[in-house]
Protein backbone atom coordinates (compact mmCIF):
# COMPACT_ATOMS: atom_id res chain seq x y z
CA UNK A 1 0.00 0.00 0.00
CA UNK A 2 2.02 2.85 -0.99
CA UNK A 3 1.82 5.77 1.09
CA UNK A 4 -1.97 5.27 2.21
CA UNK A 5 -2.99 4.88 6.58
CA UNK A 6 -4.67 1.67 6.89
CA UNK A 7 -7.28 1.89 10.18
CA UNK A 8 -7.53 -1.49 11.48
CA UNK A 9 -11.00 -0.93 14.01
CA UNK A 10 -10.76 -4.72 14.46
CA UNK A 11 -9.20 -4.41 17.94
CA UNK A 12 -11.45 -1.43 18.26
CA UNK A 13 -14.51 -3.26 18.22
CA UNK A 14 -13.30 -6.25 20.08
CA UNK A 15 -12.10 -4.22 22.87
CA UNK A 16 -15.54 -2.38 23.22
CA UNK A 17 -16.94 -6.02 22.95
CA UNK A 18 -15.33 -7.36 25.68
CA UNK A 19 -16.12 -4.45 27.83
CA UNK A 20 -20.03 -4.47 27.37
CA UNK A 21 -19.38 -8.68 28.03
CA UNK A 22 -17.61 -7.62 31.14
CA UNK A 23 -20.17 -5.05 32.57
CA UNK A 24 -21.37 -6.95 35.06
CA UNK A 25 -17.61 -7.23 36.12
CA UNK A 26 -17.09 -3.75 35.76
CA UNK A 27 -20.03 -3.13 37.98
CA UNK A 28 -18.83 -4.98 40.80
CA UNK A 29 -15.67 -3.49 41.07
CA UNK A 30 -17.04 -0.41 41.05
CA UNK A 31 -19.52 -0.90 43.52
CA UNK A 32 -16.80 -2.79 45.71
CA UNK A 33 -14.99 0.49 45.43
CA UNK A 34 -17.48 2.67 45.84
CA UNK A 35 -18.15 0.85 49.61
CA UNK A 36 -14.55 0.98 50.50
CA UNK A 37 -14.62 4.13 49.95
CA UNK A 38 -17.78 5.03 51.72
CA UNK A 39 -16.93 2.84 54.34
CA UNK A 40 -13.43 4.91 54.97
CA UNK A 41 -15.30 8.55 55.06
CA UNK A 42 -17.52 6.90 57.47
CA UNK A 43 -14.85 5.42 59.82
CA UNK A 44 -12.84 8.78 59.15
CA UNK A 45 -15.99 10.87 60.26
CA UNK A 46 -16.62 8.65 63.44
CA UNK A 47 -12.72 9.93 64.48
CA UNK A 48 -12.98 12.98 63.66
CA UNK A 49 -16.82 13.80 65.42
CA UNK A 50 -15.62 10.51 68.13
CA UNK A 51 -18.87 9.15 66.97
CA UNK A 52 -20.77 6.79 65.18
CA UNK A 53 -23.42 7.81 61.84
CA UNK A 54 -25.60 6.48 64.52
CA UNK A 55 -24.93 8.41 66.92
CA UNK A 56 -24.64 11.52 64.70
CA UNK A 57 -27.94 10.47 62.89
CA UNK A 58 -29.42 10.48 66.73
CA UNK A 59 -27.96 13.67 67.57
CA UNK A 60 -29.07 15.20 64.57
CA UNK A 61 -33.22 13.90 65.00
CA UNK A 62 -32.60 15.23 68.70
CA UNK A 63 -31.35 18.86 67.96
CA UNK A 64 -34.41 19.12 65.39
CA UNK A 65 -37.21 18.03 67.83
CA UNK A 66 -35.97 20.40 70.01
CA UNK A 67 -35.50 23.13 67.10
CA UNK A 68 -39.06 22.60 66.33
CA UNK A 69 -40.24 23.15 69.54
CA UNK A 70 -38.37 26.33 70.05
CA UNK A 71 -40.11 27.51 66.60
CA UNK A 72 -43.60 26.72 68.17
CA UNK A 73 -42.54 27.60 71.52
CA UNK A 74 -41.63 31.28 70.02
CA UNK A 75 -44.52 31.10 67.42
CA UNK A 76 -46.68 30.50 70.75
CA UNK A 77 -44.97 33.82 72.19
CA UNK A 78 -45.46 35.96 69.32
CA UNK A 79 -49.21 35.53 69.24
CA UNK A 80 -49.63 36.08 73.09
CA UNK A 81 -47.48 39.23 72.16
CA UNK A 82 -49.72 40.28 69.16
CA UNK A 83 -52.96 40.01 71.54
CA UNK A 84 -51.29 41.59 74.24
CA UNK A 85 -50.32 44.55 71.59
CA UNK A 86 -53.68 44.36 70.24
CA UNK A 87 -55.61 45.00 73.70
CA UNK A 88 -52.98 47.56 74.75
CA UNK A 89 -54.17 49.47 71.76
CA UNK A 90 -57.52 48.98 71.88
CA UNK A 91 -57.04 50.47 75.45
CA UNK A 92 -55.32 53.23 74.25
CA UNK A 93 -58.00 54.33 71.84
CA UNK A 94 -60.67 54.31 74.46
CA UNK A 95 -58.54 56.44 76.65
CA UNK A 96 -58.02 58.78 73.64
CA UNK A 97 -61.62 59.03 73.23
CA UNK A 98 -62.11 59.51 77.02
CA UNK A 99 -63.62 56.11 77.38
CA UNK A 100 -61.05 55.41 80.38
């Protein structure tokens, strides 16, 4: 072949074949992986908090009850305010008007 660039996709396609044959493979190294991985955040985490994702997840559902509450808790507080500011002006506007 004188001067011409022969593309041999052979090895091409047999490489892409034996990677879709291999998925499965592929998949559970990658998952594998993906679980070390996981797993050393996790253990990481617990050292660096010195606890568990238990124990953080535990935490976590305690401090929002207790958020929550404080929300109605001050929700509860600014209503008794608002009547309280309501009556004090209603007050006010019969002493303007000499009601007393």
């Amino acid at each position: 072949m004188g001067g011409l660039i022969e593309f041999q996709t052979g090895p091409i396609a047999d490489i892409g074949s034996q990677t879709l044959n291999q998925k499965a493979v592929w998949d559970g190294i990658w998952e594998s992986t993906k679980a070390r991985i996981s797993a050393t955040a996790a253990e990481a985490l617990d050292a660096a908090t010195g606890s568990s994702l238990e124990e953080r997840g535990q935490e976590y559902h305690r401090k929002s009850v207790a958020y929550s509450q404080q929300v109605q808790q001050q929700g509860t507080a600014v209503n008794q305010i608002g009547g309280i500011a309501t009556e004090t002006n209603a007050r006010m506007v019969s002493t303007i008007r000499g009601g007393g």
